[in-house]
C-alpha atoms as a PDB file:
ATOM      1  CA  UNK A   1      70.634 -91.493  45.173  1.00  0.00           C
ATOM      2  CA  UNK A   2      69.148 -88.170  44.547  1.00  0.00           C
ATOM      3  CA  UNK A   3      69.053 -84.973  46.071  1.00  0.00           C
ATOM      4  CA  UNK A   4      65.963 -85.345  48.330  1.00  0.00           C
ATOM      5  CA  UNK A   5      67.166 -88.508  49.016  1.00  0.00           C
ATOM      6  CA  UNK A   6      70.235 -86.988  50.112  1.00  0.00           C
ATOM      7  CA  UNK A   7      68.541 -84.800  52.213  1.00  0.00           C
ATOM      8  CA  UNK A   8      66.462 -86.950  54.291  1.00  0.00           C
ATOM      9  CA  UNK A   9      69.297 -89.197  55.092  1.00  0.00           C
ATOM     10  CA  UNK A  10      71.823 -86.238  56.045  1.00  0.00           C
ATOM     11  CA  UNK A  11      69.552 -84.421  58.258  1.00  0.00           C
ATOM     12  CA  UNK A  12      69.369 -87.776  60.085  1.00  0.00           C
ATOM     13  CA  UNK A  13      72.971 -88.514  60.267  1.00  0.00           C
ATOM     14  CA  UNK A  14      74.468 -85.075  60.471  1.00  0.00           C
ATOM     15  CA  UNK A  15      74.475 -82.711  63.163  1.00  0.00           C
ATOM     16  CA  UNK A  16      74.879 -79.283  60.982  1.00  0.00           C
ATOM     17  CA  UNK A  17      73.940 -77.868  57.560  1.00  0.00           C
ATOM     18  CA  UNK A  18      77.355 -77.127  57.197  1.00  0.00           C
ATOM     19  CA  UNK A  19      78.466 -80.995  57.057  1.00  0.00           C
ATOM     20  CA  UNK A  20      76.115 -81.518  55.009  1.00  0.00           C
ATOM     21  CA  UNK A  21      76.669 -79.142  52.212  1.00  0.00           C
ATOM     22  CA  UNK A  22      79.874 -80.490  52.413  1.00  0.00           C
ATOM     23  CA  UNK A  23      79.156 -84.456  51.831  1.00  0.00           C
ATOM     24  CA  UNK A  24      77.055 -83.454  49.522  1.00  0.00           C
ATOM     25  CA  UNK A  25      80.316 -81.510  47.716  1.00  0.00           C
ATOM     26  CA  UNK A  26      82.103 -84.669  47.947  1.00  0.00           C
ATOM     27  CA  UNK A  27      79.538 -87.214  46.868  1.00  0.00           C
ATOM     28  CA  UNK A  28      77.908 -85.836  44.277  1.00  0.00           C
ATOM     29  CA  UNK A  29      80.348 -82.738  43.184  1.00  0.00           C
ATOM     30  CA  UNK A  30      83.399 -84.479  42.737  1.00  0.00           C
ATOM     31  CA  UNK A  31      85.238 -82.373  45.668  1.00  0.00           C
ATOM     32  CA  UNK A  32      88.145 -84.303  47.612  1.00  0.00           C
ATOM     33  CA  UNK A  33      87.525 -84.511  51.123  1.00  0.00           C
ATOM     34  CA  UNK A  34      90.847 -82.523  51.921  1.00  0.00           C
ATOM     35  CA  UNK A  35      89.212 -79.647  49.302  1.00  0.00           C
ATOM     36  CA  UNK A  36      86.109 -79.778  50.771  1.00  0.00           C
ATOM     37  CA  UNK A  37      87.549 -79.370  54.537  1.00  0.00           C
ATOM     38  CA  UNK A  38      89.083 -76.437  53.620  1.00  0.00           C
ATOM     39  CA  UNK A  39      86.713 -74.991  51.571  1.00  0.00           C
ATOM     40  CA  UNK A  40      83.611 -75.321  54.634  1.00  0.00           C
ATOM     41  CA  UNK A  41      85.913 -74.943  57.224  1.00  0.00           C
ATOM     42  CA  UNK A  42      85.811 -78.205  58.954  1.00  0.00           C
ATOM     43  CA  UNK A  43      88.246 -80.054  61.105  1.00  0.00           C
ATOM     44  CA  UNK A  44      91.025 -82.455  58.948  1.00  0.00           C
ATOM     45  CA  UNK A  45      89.572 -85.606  59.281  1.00  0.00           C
ATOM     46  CA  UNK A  46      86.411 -84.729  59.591  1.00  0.00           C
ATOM     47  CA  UNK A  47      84.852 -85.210  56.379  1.00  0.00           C
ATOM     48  CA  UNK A  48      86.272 -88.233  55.271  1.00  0.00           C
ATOM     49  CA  UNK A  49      84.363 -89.673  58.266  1.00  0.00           C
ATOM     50  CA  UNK A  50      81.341 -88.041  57.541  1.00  0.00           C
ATOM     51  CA  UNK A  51      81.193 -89.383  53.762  1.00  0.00           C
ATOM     52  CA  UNK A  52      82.412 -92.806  55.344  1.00  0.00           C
ATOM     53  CA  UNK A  53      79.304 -92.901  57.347  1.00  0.00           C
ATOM     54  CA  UNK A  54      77.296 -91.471  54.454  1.00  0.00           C
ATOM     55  CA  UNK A  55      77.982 -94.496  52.383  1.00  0.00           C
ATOM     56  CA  UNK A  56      77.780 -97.203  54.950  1.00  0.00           C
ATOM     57  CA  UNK A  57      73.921 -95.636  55.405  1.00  0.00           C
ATOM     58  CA  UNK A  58      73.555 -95.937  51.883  1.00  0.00           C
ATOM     59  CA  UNK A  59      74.473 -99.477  51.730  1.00  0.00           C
ATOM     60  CA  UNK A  60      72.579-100.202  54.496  1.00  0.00           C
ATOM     61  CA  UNK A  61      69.218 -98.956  53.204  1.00  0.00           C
ATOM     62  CA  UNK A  62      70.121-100.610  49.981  1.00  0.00           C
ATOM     63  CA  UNK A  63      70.690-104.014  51.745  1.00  0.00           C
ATOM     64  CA  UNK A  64      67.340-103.398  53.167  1.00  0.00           C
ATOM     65  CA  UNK A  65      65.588-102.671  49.946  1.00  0.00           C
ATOM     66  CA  UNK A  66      66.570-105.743  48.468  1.00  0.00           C
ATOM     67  CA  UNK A  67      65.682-108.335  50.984  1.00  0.00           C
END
């Protein structure tokens, strides 16, 4: 997955730029979730959702893509 990539599927799935800056953090910058909540100033818990449902997405258009 890629950056545009990225970008199309988080401005689907994601309400605000800030969640998605910090995903992106997560997934492709190593960040833990907890690190990344703090750092973007989003509520505890939040983010390890939002990744969650990142990577089911992901899966899911993958799972497409191959049938």
């Amino acid at each position: 997955m890629n950056n545009s990539q990225y970008q199309i599927i988080a401005q689907r799935i994601f309400k605000s730029e800030n969640q998605r800056v910090a995903v992106a953090a997560v997934v492709f910058d190593g960040l833990s979730s907890y690190e990344a909540e703090k750092r973007f100033e989003l509520p505890k818990g939040t983010l390890s959702r939002n990744v969650r449902k990142y990577k089911n997405e992901v899966k899911y258009i993958e799972s497409v893509s191959a049938a």
